[in-house]
PDB file of N, CA and C in Angstrom:
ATOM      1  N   UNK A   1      -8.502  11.851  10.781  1.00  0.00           N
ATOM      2  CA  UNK A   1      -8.220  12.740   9.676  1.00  0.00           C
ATOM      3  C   UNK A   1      -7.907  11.919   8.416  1.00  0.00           C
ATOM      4  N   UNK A   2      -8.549  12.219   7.090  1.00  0.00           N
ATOM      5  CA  UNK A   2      -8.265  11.417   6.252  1.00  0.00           C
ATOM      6  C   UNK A   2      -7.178  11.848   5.374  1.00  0.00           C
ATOM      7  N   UNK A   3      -6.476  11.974   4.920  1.00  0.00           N
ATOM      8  CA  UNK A   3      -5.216  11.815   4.331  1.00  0.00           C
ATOM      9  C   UNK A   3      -5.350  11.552   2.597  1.00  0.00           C
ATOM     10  N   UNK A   4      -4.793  12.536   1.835  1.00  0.00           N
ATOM     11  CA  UNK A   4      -4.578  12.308   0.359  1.00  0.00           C
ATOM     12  C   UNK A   4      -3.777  11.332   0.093  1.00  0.00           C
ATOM     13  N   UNK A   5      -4.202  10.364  -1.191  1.00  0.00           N
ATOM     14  CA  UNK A   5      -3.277   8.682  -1.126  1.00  0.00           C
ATOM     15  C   UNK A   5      -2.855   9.751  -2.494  1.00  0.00           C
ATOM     16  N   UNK A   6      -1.763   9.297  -2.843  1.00  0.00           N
ATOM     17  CA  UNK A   6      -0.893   9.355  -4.300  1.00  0.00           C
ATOM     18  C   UNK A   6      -0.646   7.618  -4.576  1.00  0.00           C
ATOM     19  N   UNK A   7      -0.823   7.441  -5.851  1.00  0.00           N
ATOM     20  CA  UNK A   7      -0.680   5.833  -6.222  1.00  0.00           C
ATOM     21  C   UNK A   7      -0.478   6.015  -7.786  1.00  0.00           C
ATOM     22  N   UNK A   8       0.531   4.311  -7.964  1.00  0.00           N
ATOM     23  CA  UNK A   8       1.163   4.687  -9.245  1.00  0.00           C
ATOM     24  C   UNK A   8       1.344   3.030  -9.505  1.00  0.00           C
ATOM     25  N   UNK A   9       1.221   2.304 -10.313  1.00  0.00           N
ATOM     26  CA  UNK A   9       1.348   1.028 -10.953  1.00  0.00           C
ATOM     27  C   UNK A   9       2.476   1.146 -12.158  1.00  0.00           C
ATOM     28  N   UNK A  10       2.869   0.116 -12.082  1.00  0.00           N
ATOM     29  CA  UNK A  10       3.526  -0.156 -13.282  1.00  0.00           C
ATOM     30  C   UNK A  10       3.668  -1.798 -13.627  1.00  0.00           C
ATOM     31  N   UNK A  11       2.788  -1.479 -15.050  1.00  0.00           N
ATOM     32  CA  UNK A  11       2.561  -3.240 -15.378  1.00  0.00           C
ATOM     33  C   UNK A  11       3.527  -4.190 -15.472  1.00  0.00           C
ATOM     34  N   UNK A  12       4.736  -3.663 -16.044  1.00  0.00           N
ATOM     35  CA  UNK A  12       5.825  -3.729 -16.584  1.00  0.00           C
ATOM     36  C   UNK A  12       6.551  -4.838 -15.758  1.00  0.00           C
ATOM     37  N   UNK A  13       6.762  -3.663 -14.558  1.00  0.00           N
ATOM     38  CA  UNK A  13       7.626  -4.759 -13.429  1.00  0.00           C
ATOM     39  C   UNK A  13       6.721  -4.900 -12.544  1.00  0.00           C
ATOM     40  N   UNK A  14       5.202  -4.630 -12.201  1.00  0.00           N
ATOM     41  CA  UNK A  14       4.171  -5.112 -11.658  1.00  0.00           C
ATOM     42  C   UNK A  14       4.218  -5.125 -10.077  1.00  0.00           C
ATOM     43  N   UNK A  15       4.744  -3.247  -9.882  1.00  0.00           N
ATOM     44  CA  UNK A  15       4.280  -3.073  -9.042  1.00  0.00           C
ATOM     45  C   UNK A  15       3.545  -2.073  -8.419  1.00  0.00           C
ATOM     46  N   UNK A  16       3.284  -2.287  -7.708  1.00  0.00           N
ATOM     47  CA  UNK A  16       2.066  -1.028  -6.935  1.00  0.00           C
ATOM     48  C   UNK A  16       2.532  -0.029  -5.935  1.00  0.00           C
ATOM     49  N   UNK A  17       2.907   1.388  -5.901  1.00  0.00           N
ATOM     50  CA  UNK A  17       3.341   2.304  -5.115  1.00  0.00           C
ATOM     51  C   UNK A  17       2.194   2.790  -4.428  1.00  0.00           C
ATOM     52  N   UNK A  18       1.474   3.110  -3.100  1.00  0.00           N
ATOM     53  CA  UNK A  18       0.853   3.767  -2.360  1.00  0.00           C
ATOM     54  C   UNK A  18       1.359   4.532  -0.940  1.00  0.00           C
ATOM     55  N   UNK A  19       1.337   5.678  -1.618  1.00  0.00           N
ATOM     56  CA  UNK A  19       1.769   6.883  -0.285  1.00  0.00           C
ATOM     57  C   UNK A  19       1.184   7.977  -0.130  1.00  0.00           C
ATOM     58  N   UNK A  20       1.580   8.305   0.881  1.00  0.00           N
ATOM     59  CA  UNK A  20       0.593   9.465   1.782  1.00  0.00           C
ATOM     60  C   UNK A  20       1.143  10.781   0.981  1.00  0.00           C
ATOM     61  N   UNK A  21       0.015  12.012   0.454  1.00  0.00           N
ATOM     62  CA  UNK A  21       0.804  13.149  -0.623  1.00  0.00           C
ATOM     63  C   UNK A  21       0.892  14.239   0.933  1.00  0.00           C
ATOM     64  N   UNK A  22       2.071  14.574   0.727  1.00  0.00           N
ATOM     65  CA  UNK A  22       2.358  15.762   1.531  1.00  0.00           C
ATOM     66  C   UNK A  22       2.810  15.210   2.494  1.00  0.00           C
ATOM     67  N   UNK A  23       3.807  13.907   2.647  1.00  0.00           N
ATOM     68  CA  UNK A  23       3.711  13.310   4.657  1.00  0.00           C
ATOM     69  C   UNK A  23       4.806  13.951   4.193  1.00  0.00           C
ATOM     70  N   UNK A  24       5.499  13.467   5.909  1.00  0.00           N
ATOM     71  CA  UNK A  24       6.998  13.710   6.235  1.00  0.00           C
ATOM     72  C   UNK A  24       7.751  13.326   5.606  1.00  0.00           C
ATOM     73  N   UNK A  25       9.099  14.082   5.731  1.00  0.00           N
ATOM     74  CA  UNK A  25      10.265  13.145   5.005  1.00  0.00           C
ATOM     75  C   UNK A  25      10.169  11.351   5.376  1.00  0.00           C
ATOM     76  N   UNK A  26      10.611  10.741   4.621  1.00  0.00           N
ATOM     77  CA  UNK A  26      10.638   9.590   4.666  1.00  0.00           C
ATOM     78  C   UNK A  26      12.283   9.143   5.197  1.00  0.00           C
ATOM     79  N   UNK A  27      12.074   9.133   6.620  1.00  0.00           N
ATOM     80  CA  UNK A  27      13.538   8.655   7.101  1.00  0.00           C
ATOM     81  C   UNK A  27      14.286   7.083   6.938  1.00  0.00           C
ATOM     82  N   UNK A  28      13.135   5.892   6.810  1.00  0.00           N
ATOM     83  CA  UNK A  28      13.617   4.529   6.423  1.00  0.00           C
ATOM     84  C   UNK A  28      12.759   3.884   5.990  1.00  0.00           C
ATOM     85  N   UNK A  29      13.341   2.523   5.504  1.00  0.00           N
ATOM     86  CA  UNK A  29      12.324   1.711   4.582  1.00  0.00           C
ATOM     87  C   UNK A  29      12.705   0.358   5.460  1.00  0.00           C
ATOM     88  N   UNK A  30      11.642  -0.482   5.316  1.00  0.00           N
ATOM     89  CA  UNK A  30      11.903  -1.934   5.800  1.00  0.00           C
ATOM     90  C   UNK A  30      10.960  -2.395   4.676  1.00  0.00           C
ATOM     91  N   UNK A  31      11.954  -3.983   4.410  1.00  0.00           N
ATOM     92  CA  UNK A  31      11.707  -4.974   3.103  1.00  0.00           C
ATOM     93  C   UNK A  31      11.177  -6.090   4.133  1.00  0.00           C
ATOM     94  N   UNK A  32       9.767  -6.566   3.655  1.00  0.00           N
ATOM     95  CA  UNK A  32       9.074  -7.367   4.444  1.00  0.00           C
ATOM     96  C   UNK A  32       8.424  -8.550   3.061  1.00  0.00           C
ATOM     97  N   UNK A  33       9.787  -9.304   2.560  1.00  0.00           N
ATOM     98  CA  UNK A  33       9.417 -10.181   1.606  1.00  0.00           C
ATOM     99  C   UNK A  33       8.864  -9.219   0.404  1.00  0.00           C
ATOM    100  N   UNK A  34       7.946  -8.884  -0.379  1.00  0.00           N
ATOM    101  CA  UNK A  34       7.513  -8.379  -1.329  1.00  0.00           C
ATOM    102  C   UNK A  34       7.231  -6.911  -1.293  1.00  0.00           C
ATOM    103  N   UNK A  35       7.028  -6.661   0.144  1.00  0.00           N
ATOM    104  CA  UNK A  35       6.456  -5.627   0.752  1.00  0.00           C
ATOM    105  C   UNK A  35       7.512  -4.750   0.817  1.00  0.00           C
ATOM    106  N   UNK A  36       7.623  -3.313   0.901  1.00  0.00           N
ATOM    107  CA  UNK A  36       8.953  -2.336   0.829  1.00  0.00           C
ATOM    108  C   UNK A  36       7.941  -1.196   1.595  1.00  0.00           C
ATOM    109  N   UNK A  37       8.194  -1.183   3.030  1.00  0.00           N
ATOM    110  CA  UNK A  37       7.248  -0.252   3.890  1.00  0.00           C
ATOM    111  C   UNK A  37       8.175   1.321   4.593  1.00  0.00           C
ATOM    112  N   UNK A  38       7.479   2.238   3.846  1.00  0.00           N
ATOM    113  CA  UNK A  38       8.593   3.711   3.931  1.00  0.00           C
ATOM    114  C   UNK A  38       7.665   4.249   5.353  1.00  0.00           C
ATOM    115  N   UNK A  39       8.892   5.067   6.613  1.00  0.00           N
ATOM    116  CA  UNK A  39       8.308   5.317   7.792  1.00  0.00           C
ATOM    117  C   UNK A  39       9.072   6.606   7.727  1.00  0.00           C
ATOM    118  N   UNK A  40       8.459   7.795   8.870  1.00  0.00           N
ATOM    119  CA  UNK A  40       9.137   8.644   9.193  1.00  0.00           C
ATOM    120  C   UNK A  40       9.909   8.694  10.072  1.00  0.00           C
ATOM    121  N   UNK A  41      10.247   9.727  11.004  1.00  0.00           N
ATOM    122  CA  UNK A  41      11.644   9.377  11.725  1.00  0.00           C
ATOM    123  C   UNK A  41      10.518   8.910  13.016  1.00  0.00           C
ATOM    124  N   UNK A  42       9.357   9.577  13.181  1.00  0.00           N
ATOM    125  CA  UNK A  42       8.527   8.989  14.380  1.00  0.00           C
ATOM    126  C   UNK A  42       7.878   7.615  13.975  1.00  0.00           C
ATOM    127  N   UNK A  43       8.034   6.972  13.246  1.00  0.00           N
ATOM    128  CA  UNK A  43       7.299   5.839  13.243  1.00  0.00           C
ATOM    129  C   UNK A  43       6.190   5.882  12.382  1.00  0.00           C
ATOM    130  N   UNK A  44       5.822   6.610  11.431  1.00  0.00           N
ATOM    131  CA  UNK A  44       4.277   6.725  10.857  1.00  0.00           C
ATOM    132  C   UNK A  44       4.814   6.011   9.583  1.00  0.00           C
ATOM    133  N   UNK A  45       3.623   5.083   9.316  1.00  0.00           N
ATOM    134  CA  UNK A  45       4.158   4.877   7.769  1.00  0.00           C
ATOM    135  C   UNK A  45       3.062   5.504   6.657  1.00  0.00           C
ATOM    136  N   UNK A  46       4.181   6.008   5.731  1.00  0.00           N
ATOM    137  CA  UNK A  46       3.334   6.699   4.551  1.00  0.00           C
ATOM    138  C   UNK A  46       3.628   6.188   3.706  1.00  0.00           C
ATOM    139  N   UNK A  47       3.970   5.136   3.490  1.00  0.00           N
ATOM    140  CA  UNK A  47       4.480   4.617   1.588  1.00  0.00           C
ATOM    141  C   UNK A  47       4.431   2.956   1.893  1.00  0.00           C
ATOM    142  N   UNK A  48       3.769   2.746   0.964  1.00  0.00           N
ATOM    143  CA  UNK A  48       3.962   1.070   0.469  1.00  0.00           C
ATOM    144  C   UNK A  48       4.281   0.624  -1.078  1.00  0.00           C
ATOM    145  N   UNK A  49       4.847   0.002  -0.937  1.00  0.00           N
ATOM    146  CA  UNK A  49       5.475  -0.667  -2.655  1.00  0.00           C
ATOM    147  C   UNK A  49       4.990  -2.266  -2.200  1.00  0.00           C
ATOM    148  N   UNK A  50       4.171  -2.598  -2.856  1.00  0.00           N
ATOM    149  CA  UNK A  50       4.085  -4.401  -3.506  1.00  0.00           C
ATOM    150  C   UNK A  50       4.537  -4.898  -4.472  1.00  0.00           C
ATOM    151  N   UNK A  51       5.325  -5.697  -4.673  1.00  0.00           N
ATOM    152  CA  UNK A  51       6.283  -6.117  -5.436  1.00  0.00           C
ATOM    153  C   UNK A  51       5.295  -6.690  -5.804  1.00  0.00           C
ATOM    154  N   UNK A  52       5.452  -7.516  -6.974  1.00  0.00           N
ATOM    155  CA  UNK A  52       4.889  -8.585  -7.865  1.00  0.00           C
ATOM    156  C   UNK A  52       3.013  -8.648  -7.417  1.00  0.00           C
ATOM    157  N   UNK A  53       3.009  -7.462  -7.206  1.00  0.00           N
ATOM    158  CA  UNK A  53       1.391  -6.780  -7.149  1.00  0.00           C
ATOM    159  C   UNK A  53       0.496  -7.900  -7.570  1.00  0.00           C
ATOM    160  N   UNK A  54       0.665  -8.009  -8.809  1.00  0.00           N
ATOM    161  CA  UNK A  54      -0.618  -8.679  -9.022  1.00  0.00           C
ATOM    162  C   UNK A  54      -0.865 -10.773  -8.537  1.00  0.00           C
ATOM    163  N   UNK A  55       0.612 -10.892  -7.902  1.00  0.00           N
ATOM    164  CA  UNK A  55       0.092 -11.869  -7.473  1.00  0.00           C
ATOM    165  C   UNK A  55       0.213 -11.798  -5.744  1.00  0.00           C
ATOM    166  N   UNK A  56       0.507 -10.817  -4.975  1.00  0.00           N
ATOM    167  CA  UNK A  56       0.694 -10.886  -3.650  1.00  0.00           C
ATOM    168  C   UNK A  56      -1.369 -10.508  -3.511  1.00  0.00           C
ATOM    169  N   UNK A  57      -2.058  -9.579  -4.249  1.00  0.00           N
ATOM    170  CA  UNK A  57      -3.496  -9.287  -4.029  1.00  0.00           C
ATOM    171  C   UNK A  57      -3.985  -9.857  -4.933  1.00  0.00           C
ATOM    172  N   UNK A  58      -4.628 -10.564  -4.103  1.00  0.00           N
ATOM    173  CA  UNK A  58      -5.427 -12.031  -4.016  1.00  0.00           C
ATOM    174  C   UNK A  58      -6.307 -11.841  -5.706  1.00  0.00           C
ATOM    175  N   UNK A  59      -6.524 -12.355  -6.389  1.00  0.00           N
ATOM    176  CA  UNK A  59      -7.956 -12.513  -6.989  1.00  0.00           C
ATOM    177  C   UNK A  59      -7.916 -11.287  -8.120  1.00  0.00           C
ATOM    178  N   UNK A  60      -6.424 -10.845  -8.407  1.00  0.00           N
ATOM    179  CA  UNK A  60      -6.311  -9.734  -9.074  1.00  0.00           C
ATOM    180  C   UNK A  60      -5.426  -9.560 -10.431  1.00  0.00           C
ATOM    181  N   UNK A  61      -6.101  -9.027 -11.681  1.00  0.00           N
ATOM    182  CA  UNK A  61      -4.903  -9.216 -12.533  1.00  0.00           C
ATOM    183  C   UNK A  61      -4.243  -7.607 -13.045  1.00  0.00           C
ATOM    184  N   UNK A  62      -2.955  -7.920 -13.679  1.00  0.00           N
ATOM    185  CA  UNK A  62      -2.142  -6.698 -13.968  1.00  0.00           C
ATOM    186  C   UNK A  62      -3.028  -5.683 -14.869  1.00  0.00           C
ATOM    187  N   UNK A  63      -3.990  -5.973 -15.461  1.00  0.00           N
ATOM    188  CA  UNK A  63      -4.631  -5.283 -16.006  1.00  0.00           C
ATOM    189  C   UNK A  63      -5.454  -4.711 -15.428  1.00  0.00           C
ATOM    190  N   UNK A  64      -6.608  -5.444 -14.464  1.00  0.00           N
ATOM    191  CA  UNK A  64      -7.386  -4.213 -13.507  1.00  0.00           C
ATOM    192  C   UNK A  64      -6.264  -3.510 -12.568  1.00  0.00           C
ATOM    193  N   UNK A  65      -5.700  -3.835 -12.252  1.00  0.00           N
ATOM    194  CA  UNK A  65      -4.357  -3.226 -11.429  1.00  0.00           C
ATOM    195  C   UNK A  65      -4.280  -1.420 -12.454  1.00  0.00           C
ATOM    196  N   UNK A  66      -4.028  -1.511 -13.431  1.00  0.00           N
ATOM    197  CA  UNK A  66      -3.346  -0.494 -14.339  1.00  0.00           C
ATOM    198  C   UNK A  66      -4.619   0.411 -14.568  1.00  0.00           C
ATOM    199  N   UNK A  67      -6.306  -0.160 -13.610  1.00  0.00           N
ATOM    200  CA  UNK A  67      -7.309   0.760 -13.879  1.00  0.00           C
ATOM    201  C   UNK A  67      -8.139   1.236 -12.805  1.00  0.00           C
ATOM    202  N   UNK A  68      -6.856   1.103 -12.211  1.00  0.00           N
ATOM    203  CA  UNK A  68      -7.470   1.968 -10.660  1.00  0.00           C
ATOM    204  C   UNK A  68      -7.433   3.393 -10.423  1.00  0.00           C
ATOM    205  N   UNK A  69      -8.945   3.647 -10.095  1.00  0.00           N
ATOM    206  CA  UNK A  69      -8.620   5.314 -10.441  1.00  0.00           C
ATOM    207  C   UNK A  69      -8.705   6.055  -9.271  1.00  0.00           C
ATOM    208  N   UNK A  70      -8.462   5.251  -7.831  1.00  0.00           N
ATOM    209  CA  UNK A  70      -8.623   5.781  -6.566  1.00  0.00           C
ATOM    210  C   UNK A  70      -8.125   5.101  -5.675  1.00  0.00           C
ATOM    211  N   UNK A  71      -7.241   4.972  -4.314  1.00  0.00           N
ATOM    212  CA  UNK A  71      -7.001   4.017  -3.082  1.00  0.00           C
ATOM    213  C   UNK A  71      -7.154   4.611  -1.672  1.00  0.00           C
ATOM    214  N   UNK A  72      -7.785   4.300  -1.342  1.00  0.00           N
ATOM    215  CA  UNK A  72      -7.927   4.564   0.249  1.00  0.00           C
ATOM    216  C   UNK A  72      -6.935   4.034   1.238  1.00  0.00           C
ATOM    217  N   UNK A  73      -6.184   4.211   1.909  1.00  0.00           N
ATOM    218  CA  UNK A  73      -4.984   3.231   2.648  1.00  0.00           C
ATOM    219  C   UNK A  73      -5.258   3.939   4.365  1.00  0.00           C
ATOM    220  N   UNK A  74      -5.491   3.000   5.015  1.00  0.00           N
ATOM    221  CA  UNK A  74      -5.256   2.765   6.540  1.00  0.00           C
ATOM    222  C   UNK A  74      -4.657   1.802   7.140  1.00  0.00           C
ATOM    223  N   UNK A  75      -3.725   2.387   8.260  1.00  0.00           N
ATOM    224  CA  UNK A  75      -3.007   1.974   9.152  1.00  0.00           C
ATOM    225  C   UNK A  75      -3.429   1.615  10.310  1.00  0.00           C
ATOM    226  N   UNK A  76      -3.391   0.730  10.872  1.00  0.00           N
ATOM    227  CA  UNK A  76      -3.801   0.069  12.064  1.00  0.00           C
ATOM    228  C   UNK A  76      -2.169  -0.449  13.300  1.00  0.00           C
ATOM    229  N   UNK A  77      -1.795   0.735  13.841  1.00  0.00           N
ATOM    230  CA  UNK A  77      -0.590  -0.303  14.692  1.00  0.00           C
ATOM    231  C   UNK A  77      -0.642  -1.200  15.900  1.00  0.00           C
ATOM    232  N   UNK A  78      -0.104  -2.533  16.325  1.00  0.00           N
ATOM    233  CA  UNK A  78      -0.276  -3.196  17.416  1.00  0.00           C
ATOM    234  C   UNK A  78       1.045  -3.145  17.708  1.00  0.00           C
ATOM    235  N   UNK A  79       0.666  -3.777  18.468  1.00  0.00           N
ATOM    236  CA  UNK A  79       1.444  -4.221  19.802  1.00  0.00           C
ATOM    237  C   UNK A  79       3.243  -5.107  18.972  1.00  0.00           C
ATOM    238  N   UNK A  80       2.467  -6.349  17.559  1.00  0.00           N
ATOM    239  CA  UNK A  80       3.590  -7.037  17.284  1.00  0.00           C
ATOM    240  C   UNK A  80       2.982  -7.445  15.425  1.00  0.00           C
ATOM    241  N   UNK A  81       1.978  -6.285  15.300  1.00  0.00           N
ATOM    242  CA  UNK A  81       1.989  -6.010  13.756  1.00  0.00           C
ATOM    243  C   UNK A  81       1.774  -4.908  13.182  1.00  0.00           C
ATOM    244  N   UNK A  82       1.476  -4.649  12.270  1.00  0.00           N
ATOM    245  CA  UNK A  82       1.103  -3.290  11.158  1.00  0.00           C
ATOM    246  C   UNK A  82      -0.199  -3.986  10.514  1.00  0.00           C
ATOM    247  N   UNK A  83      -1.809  -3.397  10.877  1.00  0.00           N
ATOM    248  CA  UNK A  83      -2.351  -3.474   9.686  1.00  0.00           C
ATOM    249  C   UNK A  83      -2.836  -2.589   8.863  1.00  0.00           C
ATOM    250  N   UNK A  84      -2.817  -3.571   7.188  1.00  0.00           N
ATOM    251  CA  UNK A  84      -2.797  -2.188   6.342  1.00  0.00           C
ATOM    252  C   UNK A  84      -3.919  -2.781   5.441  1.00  0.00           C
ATOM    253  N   UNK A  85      -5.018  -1.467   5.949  1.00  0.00           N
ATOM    254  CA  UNK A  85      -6.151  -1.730   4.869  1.00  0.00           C
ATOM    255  C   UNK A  85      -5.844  -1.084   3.372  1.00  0.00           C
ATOM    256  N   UNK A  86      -6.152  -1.222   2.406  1.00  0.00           N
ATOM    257  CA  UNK A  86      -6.170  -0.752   1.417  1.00  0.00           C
ATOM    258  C   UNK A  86      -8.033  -1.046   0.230  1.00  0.00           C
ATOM    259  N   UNK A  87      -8.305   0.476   0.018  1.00  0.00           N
ATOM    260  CA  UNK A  87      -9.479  -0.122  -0.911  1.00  0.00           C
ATOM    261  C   UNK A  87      -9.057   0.570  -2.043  1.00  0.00           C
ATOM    262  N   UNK A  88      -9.322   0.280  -3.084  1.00  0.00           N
ATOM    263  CA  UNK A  88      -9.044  -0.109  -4.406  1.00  0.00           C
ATOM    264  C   UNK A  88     -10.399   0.752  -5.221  1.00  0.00           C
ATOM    265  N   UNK A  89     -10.429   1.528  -6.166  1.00  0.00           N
ATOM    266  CA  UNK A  89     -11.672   1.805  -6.560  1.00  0.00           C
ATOM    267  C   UNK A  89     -11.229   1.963  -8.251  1.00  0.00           C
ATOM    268  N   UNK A  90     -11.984   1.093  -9.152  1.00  0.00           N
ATOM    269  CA  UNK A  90     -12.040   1.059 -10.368  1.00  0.00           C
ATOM    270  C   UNK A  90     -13.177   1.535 -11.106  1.00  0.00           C
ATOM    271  N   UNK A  91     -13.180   1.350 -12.564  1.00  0.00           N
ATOM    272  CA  UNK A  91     -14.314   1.833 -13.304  1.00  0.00           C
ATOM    273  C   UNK A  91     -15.503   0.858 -13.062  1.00  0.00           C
ATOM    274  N   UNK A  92     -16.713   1.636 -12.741  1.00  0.00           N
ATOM    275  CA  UNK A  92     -17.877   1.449 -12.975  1.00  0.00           C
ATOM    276  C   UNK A  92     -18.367   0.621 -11.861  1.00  0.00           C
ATOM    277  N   UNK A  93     -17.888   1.373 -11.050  1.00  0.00           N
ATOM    278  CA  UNK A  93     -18.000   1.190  -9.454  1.00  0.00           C
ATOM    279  C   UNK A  93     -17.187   0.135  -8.912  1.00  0.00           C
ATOM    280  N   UNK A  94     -16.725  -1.029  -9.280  1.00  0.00           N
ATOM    281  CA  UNK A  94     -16.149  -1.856  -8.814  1.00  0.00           C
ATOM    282  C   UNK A  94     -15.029  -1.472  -7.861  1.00  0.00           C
ATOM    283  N   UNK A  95     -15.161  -2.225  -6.704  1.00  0.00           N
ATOM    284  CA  UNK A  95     -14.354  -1.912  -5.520  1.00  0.00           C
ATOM    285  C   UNK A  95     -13.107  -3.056  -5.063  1.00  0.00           C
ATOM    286  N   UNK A  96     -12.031  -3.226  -4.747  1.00  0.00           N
ATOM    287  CA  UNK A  96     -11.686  -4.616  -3.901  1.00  0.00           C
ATOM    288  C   UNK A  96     -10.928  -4.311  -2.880  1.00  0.00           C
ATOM    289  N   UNK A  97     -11.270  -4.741  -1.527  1.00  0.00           N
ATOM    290  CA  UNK A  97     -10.453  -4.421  -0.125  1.00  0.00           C
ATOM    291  C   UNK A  97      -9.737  -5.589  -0.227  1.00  0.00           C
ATOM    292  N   UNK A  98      -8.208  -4.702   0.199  1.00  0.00           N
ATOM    293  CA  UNK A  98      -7.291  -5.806   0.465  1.00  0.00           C
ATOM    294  C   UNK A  98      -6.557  -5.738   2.218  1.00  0.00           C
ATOM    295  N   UNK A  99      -6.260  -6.534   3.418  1.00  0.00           N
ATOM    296  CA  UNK A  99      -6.303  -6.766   4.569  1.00  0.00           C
ATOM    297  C   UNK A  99      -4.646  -7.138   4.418  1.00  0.00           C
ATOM    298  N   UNK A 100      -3.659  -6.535   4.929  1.00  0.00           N
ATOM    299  CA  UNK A 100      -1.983  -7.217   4.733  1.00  0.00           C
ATOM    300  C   UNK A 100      -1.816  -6.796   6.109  1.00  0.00           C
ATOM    301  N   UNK A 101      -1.644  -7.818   7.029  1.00  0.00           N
ATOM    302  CA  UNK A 101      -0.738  -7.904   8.375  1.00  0.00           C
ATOM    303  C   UNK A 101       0.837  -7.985   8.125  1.00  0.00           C
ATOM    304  N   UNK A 102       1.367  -6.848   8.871  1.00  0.00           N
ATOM    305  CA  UNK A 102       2.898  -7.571   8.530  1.00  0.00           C
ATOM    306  C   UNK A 102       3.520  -7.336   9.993  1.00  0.00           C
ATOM    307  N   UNK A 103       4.082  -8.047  10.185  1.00  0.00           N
ATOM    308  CA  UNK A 103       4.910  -8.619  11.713  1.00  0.00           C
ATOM    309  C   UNK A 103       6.222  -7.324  11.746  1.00  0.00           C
ATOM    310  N   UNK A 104       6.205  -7.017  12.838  1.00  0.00           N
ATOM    311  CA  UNK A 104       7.591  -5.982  13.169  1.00  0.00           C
ATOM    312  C   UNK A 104       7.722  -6.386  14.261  1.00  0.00           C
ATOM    313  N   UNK A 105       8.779  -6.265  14.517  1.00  0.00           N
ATOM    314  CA  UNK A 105       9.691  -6.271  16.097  1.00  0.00           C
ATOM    315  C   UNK A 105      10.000  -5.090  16.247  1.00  0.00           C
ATOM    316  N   UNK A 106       9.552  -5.019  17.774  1.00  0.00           N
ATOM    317  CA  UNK A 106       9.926  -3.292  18.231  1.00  0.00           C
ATOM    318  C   UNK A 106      10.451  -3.549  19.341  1.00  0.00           C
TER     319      UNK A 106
END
């Protein structure tokens, strides 16, 4: 099932909000270095914050950052990570997939 992304930048302090529109309450957050990952009380995550955005994704500056007019975000859970696809869609077709593993202990 694909899922409505809500997403929001701010150049300013340069960072990137991506979350799921309509999930569950958001019962906790875990800080994973830059990363600020919002879950529900079952475990789903619907919200990501990247801190200092434009230098944690790779090959990217604050300005195409501020001209993204679409994000796709998937979740992948294992066994002893989280992966989180994210695609990116700007003007005049330009696309960039970004791949972030992040380690949890369960």
């Amino acid at each position: 099932m694909v899922k409505a992304i809500k997403f929001s930048y701010s150049k300013d302090s340069d960072i990137l909000y991506i979350g799921v529109k309509n999930s569950k309450k958001i019962q906790g957050s875990a800080e994973v270095g830059d990363f600020i990952l919002d879950f529900t009380h079952d475990g789903e995550l619907v919200g990501l914050e990247i801190l200092n955005a434009s230098k944690n994704i790779m090959k990217i500056t604050k300005r195409l950052l501020s001209q993204i007019n679409k994000i796709d975000f998937a979740v992948k859970y294992n066994s002893n990570h989280i992966s989180i696809g994210i695609l990116m869609f700007f003007p005049k077709g330009m696309l960039k997939e970004v791949n972030i593993p992040i380690m949890v202990s369960r």
